[in-house]
N, C-alpha and C. Protein backbone atom coordinates (compact mmCIF):
# COMPACT_ATOMS: atom_id res chain seq x y z
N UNK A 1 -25.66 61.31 139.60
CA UNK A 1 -24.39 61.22 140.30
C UNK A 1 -23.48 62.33 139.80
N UNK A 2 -22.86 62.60 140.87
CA UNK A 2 -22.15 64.33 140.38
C UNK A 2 -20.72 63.00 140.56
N UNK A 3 -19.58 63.71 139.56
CA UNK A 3 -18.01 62.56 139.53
C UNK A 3 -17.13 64.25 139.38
N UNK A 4 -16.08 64.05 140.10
CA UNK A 4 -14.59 64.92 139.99
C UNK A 4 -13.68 64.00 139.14
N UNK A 5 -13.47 64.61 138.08
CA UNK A 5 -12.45 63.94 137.43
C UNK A 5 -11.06 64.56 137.43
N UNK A 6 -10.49 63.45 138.07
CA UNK A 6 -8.91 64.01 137.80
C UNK A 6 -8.29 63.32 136.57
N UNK A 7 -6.88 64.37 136.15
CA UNK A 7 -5.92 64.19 134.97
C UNK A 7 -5.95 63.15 134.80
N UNK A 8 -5.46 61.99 135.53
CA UNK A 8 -5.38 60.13 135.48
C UNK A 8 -6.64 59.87 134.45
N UNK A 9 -7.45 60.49 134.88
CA UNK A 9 -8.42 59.22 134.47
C UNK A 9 -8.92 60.01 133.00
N UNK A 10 -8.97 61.48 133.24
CA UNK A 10 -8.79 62.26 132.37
C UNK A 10 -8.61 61.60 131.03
N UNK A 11 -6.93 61.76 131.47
CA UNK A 11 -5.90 61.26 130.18
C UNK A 11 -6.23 60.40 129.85
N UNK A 12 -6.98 59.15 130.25
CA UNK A 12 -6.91 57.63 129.99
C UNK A 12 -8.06 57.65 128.53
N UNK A 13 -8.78 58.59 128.72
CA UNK A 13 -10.13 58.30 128.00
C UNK A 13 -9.19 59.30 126.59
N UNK A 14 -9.06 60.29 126.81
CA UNK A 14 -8.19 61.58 125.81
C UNK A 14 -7.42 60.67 125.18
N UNK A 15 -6.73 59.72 125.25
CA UNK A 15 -5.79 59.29 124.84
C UNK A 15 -6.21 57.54 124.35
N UNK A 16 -7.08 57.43 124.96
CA UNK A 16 -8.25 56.25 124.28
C UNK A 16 -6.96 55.08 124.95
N UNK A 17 -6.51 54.88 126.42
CA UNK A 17 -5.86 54.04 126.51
C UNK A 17 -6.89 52.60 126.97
N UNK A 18 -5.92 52.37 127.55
CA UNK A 18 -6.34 50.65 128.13
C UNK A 18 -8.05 50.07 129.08
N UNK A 19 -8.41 51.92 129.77
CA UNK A 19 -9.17 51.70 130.83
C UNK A 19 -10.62 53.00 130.44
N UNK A 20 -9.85 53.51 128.69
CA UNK A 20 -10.83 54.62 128.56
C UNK A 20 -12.40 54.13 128.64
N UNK A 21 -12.63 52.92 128.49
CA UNK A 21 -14.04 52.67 127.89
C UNK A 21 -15.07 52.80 129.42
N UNK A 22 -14.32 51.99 130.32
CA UNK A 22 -15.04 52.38 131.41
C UNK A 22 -15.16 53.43 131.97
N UNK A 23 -14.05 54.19 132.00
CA UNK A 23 -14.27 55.44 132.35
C UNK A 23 -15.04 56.35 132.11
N UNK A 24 -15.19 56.59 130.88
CA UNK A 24 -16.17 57.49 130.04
C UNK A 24 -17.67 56.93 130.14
N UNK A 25 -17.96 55.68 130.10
CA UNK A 25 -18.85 55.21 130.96
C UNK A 25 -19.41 56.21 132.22
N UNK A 26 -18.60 56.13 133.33
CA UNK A 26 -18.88 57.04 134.22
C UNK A 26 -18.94 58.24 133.91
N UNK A 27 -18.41 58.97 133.04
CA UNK A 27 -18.46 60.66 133.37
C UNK A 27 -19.96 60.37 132.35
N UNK A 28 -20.34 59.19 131.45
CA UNK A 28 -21.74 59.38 130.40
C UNK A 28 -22.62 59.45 131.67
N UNK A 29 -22.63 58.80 132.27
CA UNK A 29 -23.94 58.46 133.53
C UNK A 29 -24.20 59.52 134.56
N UNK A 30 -22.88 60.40 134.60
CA UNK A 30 -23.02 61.30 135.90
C UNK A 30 -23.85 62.73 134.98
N UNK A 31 -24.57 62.99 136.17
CA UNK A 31 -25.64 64.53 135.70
C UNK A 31 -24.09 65.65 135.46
N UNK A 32 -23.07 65.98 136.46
CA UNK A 32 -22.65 66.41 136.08
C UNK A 32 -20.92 66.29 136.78
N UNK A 33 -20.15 66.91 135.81
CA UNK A 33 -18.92 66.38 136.14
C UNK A 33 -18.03 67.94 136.47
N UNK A 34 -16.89 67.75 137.63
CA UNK A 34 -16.19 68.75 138.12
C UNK A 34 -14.77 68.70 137.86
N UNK A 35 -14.05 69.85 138.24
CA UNK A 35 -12.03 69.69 138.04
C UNK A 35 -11.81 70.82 139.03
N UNK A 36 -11.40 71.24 140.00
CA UNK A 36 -10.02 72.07 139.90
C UNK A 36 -9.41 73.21 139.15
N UNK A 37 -9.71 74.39 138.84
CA UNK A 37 -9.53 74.47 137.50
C UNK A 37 -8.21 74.57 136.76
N UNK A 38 -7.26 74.11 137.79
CA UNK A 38 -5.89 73.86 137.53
C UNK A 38 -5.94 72.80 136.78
N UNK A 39 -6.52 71.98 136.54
CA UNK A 39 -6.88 71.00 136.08
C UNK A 39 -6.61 71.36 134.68
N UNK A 40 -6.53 72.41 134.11
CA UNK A 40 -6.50 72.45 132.27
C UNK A 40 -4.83 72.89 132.36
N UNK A 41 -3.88 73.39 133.42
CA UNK A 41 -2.64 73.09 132.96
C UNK A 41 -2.02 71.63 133.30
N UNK A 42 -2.25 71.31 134.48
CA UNK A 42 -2.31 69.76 134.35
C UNK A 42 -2.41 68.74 133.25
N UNK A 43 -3.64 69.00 132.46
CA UNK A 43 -3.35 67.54 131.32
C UNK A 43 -3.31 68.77 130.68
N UNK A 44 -3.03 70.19 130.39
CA UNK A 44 -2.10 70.50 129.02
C UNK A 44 -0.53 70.01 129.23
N UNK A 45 -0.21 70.14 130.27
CA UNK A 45 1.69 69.57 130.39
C UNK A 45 1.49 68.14 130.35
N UNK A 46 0.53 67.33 131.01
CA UNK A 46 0.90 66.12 130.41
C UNK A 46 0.85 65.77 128.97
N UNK A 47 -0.16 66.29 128.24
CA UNK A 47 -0.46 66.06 126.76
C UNK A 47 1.65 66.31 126.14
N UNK A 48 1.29 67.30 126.13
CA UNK A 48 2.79 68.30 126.10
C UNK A 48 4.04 67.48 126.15
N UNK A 49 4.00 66.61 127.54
CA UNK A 49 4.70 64.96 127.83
C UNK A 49 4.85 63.91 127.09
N UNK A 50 3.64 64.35 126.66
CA UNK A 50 3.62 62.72 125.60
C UNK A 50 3.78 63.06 124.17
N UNK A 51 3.93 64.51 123.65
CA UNK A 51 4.11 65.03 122.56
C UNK A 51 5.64 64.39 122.36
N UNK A 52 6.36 65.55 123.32
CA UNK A 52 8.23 65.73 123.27
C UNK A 52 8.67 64.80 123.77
N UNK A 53 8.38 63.81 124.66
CA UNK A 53 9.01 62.88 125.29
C UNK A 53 8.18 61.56 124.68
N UNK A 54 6.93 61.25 124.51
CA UNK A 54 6.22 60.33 124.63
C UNK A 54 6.33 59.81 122.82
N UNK A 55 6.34 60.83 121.86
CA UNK A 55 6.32 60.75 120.60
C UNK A 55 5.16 60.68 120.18
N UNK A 56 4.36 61.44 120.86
CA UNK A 56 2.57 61.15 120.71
C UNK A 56 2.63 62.32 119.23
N UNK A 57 1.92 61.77 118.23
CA UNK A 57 1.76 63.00 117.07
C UNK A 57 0.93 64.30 117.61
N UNK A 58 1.02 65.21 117.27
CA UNK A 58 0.57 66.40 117.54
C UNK A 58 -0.79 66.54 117.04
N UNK A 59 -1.61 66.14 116.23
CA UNK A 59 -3.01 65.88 115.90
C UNK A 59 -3.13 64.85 116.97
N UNK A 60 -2.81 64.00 117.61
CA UNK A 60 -3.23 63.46 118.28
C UNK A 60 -3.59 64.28 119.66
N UNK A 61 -2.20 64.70 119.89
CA UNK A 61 -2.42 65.61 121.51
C UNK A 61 -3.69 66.54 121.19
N UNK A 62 -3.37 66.98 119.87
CA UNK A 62 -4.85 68.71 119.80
C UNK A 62 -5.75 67.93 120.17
N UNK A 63 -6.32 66.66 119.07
CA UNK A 63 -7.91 66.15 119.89
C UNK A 63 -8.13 65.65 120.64
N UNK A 64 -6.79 65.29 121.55
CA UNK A 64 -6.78 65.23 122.65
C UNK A 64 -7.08 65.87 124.19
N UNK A 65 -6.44 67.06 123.63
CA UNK A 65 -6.56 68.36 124.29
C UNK A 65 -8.17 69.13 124.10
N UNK A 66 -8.80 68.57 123.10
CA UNK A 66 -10.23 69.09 123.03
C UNK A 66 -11.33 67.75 123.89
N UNK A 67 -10.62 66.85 124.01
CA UNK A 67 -11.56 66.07 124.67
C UNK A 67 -11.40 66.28 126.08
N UNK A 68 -10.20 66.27 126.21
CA UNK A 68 -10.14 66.80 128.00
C UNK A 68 -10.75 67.84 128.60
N UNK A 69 -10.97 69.44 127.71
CA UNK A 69 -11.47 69.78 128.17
C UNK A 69 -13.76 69.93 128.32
N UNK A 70 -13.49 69.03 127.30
CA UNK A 70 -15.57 68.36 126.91
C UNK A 70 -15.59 67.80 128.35
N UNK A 71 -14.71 67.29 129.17
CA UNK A 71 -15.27 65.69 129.85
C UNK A 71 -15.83 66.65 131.19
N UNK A 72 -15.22 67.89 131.56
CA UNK A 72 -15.74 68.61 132.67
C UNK A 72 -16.97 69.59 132.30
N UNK A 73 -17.89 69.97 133.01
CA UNK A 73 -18.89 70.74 133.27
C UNK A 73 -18.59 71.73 133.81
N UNK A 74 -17.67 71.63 135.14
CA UNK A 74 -17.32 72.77 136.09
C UNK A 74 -16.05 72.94 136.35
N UNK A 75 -15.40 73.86 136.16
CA UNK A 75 -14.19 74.16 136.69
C UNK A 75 -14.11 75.03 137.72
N UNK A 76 -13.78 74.51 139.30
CA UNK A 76 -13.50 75.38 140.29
C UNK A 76 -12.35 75.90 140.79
N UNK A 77 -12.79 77.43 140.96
CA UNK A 77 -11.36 77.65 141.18
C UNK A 77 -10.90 77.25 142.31
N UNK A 78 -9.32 77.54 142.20
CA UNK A 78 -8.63 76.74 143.26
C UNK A 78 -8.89 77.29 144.96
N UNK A 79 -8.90 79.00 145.00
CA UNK A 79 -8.89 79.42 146.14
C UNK A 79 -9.90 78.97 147.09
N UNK A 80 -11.33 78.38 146.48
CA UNK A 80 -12.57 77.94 146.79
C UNK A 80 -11.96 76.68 147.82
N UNK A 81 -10.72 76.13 147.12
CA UNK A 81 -10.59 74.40 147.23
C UNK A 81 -9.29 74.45 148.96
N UNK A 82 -8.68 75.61 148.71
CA UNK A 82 -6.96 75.59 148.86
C UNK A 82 -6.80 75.02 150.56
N UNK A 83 -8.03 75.61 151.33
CA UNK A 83 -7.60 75.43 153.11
C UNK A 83 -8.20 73.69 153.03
N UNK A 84 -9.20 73.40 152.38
CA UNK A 84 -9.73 72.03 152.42
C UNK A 84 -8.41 70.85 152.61
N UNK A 85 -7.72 71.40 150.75
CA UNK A 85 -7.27 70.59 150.19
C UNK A 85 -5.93 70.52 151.41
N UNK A 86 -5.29 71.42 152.03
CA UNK A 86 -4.18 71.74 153.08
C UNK A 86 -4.59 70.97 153.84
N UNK A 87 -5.98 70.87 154.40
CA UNK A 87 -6.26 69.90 155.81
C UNK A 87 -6.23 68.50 155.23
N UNK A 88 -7.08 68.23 154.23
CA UNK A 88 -6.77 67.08 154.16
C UNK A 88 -5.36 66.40 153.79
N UNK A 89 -4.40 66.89 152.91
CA UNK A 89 -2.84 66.89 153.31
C UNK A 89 -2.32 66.28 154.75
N UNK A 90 -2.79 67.31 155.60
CA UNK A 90 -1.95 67.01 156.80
C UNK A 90 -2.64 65.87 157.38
N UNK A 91 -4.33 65.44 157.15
CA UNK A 91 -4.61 64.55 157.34
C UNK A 91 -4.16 63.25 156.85
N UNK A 92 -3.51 63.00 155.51
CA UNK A 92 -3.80 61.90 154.65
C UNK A 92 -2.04 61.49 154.78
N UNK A 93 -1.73 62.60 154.31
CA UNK A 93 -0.15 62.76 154.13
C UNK A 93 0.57 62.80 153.13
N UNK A 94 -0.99 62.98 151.97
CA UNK A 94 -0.76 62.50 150.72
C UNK A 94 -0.44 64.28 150.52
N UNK A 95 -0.36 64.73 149.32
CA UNK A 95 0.24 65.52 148.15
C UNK A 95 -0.62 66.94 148.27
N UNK A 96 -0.77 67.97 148.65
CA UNK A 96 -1.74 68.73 148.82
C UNK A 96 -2.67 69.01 147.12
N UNK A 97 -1.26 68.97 146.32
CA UNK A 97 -1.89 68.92 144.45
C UNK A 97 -3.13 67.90 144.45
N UNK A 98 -3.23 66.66 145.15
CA UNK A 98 -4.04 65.80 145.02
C UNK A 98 -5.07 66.27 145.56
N UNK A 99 -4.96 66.61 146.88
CA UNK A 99 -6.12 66.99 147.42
C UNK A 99 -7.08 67.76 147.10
N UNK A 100 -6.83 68.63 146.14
CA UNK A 100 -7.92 69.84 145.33
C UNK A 100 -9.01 68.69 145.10
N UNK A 101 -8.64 67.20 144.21
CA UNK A 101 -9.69 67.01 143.66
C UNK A 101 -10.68 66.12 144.50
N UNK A 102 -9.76 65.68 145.91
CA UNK A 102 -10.29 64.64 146.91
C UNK A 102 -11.35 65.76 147.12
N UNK A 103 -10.79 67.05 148.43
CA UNK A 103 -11.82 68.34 148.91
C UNK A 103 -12.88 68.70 148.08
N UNK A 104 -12.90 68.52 146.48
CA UNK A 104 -13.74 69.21 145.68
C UNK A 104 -15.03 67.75 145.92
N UNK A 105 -14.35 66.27 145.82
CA UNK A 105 -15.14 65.49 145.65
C UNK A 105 -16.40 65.45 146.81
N UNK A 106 -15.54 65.70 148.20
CA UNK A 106 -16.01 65.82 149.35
C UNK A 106 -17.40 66.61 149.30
N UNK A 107 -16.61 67.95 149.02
CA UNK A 107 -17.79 69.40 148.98
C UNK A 107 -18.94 69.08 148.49
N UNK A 108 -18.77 68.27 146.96
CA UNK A 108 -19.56 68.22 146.59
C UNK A 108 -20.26 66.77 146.36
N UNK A 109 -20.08 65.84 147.00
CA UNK A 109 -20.61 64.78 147.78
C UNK A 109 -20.62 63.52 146.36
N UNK A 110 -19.73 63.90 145.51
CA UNK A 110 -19.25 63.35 144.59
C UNK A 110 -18.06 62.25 144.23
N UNK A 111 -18.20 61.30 143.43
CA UNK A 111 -17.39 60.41 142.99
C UNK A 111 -16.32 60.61 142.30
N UNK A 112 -15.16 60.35 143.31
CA UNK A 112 -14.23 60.71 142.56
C UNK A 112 -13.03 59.71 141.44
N UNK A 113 -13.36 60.35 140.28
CA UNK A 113 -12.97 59.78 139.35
C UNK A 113 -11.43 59.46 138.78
N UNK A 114 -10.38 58.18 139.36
CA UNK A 114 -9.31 58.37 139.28
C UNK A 114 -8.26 57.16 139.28
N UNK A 115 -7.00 57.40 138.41
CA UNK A 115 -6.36 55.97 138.17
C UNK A 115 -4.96 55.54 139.06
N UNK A 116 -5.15 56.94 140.21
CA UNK A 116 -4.36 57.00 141.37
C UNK A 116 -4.39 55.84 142.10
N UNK A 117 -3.96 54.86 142.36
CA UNK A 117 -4.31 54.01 143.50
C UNK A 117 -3.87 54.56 144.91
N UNK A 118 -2.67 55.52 145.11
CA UNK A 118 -2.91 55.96 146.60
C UNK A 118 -3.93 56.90 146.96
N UNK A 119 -4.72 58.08 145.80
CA UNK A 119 -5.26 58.84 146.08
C UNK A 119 -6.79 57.86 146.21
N UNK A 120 -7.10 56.73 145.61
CA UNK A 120 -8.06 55.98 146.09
C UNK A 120 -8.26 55.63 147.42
N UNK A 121 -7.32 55.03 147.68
CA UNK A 121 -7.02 54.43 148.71
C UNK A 121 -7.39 55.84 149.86
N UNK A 122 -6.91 57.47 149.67
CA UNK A 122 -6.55 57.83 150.62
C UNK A 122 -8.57 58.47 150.71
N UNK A 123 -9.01 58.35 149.38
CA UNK A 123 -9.94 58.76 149.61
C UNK A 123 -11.34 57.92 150.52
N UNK A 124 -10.86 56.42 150.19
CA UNK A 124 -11.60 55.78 150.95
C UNK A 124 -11.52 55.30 152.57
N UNK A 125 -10.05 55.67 152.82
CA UNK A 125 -10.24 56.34 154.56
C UNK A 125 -11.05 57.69 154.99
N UNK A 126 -11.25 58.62 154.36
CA UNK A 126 -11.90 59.86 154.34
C UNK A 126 -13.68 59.55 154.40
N UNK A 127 -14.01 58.24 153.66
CA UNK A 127 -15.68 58.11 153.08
C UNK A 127 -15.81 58.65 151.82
N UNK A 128 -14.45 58.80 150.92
CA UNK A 128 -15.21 59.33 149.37
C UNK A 128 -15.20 58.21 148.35
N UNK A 129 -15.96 58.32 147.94
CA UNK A 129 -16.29 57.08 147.24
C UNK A 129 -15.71 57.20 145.74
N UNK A 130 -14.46 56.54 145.40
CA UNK A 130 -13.64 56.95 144.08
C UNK A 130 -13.74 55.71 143.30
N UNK A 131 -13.40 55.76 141.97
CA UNK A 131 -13.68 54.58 140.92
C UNK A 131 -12.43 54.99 139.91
């Protein structure tokens, strides 16, 4: 099973929260796992979030910041993603930022991995199958 992981679900495992165990579960089982490759300023500003605002210790964010980037295999670039991710936008109505990782899941006939409930939701009007 090929999985797109977005930041959400990302963070959840990086940060060892409430829902990491299953998650990581999935990215253990999948042959191989994808992002966006915007995807590494993404959970670097969230990490960043939870540093200055969140009071997260700073050894925490670094091995944090090294696990986020272990959990992907592939990073695609965005221009690959950009007219997809636009159509599905105008389709969904959702966020075009979101859509990089819906279009990527699509392309690549993959599970998309995420703690979005509208981007679930928007992916399972589409046929993508998200967890």
């Amino acid at each position: 099973m090929k999985v797109v992981v977005d930041a959400s679900a990302a963070l959840e495992i990086a940060l060892n929260r409430k829902h990491a165990a299953a998650l990581a579960r999935v990215i253990d089982e999948s042959e191989t796992t994808f992002a966006p490759d915007f995807y590494v300023a993404e959970v670097t500003n969230a990490i960043w979030k939870e540093h200055h605002f969140g009071g997260c210790e700073a050894d925490i964010c670094e091995a944090a910041l090294g696990v986020l980037l272990d959990l992907i295999d592939f990073l695609v670039p965005s221009p690959n993603l950009f007219r997809d991710a636009f159509t599905l936008s105008k389709a969904t109505g959702g966020p075009a930022y979101d859509m990089f990782y819906l279009a990527l899941a699509r392309r690549e006939n993959a599970v998309l991995l995420t703690l979005d409930t509208r981007l679930r939701k928007q992916a399972a009007k589409l046929g993508v199958h998200a967890r």
